[in-house]
C-alpha atoms as a PDB file:
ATOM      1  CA  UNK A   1      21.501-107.852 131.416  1.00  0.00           C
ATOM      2  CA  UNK A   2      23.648-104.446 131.368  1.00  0.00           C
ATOM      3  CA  UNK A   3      23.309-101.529 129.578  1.00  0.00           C
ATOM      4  CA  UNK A   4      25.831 -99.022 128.282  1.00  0.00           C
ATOM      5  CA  UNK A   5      25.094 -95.356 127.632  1.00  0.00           C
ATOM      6  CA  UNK A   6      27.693 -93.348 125.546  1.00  0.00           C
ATOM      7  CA  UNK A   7      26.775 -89.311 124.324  1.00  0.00           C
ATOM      8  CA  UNK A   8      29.418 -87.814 122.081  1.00  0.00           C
ATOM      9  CA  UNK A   9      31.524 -90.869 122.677  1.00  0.00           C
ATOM     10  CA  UNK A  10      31.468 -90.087 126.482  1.00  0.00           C
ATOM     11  CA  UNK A  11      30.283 -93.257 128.516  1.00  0.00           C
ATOM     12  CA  UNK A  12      27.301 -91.912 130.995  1.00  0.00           C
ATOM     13  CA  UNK A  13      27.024 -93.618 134.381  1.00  0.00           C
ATOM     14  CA  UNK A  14      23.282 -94.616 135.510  1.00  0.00           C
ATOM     15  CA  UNK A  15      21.891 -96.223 138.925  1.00  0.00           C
ATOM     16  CA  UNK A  16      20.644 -99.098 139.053  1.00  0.00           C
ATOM     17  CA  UNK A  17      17.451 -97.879 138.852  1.00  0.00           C
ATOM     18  CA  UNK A  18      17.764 -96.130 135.454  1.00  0.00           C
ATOM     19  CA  UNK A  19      19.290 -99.037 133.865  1.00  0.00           C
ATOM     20  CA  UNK A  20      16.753-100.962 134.780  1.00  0.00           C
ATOM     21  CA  UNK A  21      14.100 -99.182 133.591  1.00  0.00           C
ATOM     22  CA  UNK A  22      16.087 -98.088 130.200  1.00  0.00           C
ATOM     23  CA  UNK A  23      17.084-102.108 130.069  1.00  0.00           C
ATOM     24  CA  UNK A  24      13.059-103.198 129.953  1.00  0.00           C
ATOM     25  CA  UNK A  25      11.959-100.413 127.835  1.00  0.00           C
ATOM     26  CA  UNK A  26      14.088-101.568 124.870  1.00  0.00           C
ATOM     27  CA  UNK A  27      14.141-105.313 125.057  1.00  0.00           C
ATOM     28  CA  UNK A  28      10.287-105.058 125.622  1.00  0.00           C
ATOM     29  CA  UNK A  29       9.636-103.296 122.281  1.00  0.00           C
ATOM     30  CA  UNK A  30      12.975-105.294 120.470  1.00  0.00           C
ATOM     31  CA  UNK A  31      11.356-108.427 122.014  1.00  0.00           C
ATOM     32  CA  UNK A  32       7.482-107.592 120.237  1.00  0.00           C
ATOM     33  CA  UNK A  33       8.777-107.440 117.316  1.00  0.00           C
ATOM     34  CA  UNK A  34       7.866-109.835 114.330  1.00  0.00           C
ATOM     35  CA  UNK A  35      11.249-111.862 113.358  1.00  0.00           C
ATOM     36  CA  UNK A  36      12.986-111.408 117.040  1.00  0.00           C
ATOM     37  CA  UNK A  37      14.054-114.527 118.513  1.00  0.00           C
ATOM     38  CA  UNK A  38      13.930-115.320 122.039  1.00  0.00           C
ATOM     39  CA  UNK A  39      16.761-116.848 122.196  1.00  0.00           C
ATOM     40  CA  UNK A  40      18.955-113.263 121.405  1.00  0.00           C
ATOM     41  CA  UNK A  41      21.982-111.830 122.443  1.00  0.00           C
ATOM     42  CA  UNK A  42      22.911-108.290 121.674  1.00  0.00           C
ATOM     43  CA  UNK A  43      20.756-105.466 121.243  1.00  0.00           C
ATOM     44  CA  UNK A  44      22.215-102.360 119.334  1.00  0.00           C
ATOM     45  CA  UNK A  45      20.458 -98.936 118.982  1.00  0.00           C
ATOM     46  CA  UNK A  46      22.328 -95.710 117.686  1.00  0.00           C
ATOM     47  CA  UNK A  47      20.288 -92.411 117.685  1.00  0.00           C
ATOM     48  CA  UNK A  48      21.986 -89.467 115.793  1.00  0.00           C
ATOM     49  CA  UNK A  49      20.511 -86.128 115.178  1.00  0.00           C
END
């Protein structure tokens, strides 16, 4: 798995570490969700404010 970070369009370079920890945060709650199939491929999330 991989894991991009952009702010303001800028990309934002993490360790491994952070990545990883970003990575299993999301796809763990995506992945609890009613409907989500295990089988998936692309996760998306945009935050504005």
């Amino acid at each position: 798995m991989s894991l991009k970070l952009k702010v303001d369009g800028k990309d934002i370079p993490m360790n491994e570490f952070v990545e990883k920890i970003l990575t299993g945060t999301v796809v763990g709650a995506v992945t609890s969700l009613k409907g989500i199939k295990a089988e998936w491929k692309t996760i998306e999330i945009a935050i504005s404010k």
